[in-house]
PDB file of N, CA and C in Angstrom:
ATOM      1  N   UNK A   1     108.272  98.458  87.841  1.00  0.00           N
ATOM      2  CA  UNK A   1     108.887  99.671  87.336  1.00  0.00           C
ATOM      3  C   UNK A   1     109.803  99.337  86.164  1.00  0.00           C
ATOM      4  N   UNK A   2     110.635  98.134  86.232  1.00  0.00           N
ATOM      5  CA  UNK A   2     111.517  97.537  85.544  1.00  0.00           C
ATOM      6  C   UNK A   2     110.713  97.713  84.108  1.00  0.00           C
ATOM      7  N   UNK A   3     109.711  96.871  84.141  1.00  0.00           N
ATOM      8  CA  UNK A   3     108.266  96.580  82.508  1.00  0.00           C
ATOM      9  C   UNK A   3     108.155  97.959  81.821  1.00  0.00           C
ATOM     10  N   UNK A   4     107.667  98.620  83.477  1.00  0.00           N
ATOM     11  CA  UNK A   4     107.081 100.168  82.582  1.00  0.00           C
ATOM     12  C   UNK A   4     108.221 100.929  81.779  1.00  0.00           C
ATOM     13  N   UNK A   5     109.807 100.960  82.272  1.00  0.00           N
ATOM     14  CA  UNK A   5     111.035 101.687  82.146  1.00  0.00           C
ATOM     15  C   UNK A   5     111.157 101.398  80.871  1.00  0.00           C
ATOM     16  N   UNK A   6     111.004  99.836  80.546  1.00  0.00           N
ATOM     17  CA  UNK A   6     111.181  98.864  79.196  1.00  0.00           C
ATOM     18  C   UNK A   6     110.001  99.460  78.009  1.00  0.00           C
ATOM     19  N   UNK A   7     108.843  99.339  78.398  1.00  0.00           N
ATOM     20  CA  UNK A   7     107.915  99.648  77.704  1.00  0.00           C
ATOM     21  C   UNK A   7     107.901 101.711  77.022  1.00  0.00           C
ATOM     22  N   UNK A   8     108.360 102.193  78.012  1.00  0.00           N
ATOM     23  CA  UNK A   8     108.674 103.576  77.962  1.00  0.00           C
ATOM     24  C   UNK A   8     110.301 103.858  76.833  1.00  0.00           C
ATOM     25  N   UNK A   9     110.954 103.356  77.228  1.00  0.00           N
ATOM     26  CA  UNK A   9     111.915 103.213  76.428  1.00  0.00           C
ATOM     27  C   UNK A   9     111.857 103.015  74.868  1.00  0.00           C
ATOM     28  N   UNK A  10     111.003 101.614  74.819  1.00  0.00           N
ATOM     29  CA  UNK A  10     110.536 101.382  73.500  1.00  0.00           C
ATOM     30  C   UNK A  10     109.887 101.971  72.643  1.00  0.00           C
ATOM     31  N   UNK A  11     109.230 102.912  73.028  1.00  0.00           N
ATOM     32  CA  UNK A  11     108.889 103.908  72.450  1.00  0.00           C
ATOM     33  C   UNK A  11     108.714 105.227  72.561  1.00  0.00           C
ATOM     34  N   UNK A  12     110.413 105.210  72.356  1.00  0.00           N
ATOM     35  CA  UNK A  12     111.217 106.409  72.507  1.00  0.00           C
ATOM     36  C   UNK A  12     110.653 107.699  73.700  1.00  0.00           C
ATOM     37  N   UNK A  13     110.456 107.415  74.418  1.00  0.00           N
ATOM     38  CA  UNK A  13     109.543 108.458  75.526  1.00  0.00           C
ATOM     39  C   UNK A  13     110.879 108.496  76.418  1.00  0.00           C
ATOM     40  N   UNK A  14     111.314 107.644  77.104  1.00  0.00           N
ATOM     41  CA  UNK A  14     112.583 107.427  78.243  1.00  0.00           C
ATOM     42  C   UNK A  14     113.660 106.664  77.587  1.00  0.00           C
ATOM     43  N   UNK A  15     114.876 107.249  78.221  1.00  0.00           N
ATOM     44  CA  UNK A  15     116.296 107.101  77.498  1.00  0.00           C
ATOM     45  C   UNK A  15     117.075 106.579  79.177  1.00  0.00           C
ATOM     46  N   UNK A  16     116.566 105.366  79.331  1.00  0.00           N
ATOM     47  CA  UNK A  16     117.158 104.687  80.300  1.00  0.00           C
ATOM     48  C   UNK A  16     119.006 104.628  80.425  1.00  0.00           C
ATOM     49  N   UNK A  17     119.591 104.861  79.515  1.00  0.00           N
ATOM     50  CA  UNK A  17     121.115 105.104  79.524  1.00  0.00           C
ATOM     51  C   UNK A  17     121.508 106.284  80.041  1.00  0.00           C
ATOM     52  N   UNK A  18     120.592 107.178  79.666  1.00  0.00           N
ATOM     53  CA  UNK A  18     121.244 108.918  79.978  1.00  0.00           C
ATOM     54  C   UNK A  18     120.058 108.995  81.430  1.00  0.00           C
ATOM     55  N   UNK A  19     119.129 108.303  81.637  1.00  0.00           N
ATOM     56  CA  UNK A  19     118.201 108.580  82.800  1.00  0.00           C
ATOM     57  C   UNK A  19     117.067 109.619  82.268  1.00  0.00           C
ATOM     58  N   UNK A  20     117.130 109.925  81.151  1.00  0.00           N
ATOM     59  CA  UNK A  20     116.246 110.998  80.773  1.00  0.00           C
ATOM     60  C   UNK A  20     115.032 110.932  79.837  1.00  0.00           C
ATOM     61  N   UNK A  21     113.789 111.574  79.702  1.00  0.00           N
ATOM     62  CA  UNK A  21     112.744 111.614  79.327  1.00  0.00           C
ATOM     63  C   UNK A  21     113.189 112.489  77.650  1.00  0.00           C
ATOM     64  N   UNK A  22     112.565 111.789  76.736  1.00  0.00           N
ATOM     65  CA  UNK A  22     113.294 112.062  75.322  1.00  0.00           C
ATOM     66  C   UNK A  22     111.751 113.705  75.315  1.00  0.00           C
ATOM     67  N   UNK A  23     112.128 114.849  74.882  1.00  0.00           N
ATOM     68  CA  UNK A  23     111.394 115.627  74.444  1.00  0.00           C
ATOM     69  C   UNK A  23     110.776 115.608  73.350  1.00  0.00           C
ATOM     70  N   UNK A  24     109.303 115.091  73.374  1.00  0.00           N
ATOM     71  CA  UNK A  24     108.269 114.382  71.974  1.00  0.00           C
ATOM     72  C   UNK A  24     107.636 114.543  72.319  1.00  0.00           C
ATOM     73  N   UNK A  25     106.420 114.948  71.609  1.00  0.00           N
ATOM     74  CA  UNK A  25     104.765 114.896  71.566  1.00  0.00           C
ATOM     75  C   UNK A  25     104.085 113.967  71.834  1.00  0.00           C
ATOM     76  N   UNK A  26     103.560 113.700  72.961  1.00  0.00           N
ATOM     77  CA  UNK A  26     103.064 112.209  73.457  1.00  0.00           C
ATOM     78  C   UNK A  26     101.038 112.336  73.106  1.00  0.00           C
ATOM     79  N   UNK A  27     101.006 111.090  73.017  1.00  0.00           N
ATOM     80  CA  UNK A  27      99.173 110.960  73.083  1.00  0.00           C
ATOM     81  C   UNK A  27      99.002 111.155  74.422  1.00  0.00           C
ATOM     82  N   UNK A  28      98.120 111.703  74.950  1.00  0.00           N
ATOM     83  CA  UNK A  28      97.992 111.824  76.504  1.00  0.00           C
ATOM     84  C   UNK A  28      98.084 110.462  77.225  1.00  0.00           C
ATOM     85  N   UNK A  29      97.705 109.705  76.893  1.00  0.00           N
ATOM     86  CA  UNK A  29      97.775 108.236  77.557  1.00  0.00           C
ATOM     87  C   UNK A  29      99.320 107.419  77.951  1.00  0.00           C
ATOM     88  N   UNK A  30      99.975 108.288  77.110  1.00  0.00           N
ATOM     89  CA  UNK A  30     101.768 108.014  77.013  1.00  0.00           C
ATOM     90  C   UNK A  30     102.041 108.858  77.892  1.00  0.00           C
ATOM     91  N   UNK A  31     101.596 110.513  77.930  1.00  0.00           N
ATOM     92  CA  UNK A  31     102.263 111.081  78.722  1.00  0.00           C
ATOM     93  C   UNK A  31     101.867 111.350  79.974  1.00  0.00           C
ATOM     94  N   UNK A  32     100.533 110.438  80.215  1.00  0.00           N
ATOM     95  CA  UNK A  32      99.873 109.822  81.532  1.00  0.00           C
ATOM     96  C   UNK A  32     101.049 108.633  82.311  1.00  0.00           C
ATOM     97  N   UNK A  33     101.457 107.904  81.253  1.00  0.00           N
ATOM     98  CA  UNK A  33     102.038 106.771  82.036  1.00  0.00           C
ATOM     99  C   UNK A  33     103.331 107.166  82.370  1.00  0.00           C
ATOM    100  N   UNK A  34     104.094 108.268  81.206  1.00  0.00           N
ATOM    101  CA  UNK A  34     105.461 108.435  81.436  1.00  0.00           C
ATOM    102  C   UNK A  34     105.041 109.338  82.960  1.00  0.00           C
ATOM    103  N   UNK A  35     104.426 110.275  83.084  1.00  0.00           N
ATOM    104  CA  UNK A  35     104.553 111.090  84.555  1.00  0.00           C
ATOM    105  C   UNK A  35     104.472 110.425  85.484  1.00  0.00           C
ATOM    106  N   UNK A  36     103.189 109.174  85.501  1.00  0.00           N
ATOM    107  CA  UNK A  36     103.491 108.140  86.665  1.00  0.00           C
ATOM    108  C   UNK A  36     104.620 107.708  86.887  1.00  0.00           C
ATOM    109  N   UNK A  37     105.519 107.113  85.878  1.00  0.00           N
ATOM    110  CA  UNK A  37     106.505 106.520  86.349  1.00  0.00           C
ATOM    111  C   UNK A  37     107.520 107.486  86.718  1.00  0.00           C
ATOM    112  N   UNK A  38     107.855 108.856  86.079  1.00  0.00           N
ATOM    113  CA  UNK A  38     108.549 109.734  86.655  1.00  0.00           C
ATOM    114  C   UNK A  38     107.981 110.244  88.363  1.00  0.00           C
ATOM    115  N   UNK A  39     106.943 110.286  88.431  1.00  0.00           N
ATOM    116  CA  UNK A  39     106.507 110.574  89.503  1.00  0.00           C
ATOM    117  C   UNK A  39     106.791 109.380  90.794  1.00  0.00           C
ATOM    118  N   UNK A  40     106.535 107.615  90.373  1.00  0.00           N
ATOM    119  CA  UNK A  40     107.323 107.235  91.453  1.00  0.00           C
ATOM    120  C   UNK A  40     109.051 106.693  91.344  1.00  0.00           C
ATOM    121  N   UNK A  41     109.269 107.060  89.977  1.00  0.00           N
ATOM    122  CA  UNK A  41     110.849 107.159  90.535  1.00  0.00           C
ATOM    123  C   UNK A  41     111.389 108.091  91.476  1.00  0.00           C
ATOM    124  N   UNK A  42     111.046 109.472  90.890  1.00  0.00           N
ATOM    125  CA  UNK A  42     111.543 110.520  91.963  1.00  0.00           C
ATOM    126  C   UNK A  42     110.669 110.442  93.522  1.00  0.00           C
ATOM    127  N   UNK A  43     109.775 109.846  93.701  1.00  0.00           N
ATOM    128  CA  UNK A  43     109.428 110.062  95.155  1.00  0.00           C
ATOM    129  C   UNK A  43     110.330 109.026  95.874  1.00  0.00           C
ATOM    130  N   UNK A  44     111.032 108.225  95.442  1.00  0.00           N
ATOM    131  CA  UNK A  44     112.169 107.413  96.220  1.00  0.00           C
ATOM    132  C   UNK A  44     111.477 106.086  97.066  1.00  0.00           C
ATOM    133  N   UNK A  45     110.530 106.403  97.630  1.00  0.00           N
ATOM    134  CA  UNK A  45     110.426 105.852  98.573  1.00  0.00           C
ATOM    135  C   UNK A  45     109.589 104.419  98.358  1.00  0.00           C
ATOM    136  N   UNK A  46     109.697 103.853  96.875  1.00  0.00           N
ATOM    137  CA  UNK A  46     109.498 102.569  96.407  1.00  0.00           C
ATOM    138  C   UNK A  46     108.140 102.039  96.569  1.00  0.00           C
ATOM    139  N   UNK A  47     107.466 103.376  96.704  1.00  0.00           N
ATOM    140  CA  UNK A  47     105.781 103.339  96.866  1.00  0.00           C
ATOM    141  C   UNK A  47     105.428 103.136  98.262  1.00  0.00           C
ATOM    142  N   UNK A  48     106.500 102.659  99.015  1.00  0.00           N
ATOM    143  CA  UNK A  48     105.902 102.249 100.678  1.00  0.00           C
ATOM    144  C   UNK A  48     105.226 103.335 101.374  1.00  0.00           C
ATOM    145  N   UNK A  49     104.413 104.647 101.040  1.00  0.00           N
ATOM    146  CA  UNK A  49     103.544 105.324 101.887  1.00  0.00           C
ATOM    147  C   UNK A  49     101.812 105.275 101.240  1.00  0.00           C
ATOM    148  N   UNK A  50     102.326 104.619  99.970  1.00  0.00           N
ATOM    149  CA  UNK A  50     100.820 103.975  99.927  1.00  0.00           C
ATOM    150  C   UNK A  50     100.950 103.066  98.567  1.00  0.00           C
ATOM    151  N   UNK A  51     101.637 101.497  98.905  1.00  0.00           N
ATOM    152  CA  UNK A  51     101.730 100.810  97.911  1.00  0.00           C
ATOM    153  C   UNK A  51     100.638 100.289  97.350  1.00  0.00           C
ATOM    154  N   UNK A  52      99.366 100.104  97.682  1.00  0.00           N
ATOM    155  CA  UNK A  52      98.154  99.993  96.275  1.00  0.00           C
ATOM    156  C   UNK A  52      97.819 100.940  95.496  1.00  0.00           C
ATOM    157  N   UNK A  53      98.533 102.214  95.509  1.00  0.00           N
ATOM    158  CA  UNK A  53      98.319 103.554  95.073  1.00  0.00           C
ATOM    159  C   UNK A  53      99.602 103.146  93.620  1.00  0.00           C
ATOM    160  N   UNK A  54     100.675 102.877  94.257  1.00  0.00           N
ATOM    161  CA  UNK A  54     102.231 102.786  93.491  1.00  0.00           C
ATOM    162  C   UNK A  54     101.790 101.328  92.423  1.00  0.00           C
ATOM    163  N   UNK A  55     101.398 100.563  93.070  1.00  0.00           N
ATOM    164  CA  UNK A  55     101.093  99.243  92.154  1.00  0.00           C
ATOM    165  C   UNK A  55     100.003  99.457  91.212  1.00  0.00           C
ATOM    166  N   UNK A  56      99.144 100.744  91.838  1.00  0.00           N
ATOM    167  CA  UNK A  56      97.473 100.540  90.514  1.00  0.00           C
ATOM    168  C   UNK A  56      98.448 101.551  89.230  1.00  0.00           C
ATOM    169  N   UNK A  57      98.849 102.133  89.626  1.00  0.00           N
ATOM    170  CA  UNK A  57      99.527 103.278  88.643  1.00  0.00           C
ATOM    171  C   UNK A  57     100.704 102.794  88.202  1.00  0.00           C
ATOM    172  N   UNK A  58     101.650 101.559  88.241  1.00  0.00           N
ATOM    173  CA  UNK A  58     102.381 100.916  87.561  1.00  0.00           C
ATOM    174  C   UNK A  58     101.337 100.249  86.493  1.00  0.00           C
ATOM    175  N   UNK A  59     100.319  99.226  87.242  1.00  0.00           N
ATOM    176  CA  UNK A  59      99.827  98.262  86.437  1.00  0.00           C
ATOM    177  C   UNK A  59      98.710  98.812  85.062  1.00  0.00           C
ATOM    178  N   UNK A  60      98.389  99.942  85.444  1.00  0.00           N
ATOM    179  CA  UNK A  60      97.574 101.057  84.311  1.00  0.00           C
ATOM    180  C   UNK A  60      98.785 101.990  83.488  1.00  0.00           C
ATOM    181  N   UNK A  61      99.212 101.880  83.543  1.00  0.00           N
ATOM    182  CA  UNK A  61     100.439 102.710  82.972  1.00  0.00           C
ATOM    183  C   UNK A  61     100.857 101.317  82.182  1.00  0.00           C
ATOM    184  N   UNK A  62     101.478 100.478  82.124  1.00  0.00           N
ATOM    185  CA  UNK A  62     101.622  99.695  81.765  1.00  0.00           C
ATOM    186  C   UNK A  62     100.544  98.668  80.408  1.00  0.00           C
ATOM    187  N   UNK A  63      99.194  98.721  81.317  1.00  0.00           N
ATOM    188  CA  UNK A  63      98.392  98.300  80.611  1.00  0.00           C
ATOM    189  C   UNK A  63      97.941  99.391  79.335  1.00  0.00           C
ATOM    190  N   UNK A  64      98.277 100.438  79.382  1.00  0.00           N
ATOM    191  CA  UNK A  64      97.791 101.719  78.589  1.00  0.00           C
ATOM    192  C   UNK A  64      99.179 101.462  77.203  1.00  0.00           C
ATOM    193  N   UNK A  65     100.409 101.269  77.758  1.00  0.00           N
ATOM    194  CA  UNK A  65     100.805 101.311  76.791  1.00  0.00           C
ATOM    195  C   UNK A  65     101.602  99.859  76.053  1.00  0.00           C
ATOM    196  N   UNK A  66     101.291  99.018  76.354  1.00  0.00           N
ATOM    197  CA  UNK A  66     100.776  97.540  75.739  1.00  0.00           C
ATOM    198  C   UNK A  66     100.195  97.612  74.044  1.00  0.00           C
ATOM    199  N   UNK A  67     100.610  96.818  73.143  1.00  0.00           N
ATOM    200  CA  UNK A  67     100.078  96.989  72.104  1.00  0.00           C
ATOM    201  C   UNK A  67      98.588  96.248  72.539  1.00  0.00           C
TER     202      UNK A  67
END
């Protein structure tokens, strides 16, 4: 989550200081990965009700927005 937060940040999508998602026009593939990761921050529960679900959608989210 740490990579994706970093990678999201970097290009300007998430504003890790204020906790907030910057309002911009994303390529769908950006605003594929930013909802994943909004989606398991807010479910709290650190992926433990189905962690190969939480890990494939970190590691594609991630890999999507990789130069």
């Amino acid at each position: 989550m740490a990579i994706l937060a970093g990678l999201l940040e970097a290009k300007g999508i998430f504003n890790a200081e204020n906790d907030n998602f910057n309002s911009v026009k994303l390529p769908l593939n950006e605003a594929q990965a930013a909802w994943n990761f909004a989606l398991l921050r807010e479910d709290r529960s650190k992926g433990i009700h189905n962690p190969d679900y939480a890990k494939a959608l970190i590691a594609n989210s991630i890999e999507t927005l990789q130069p």
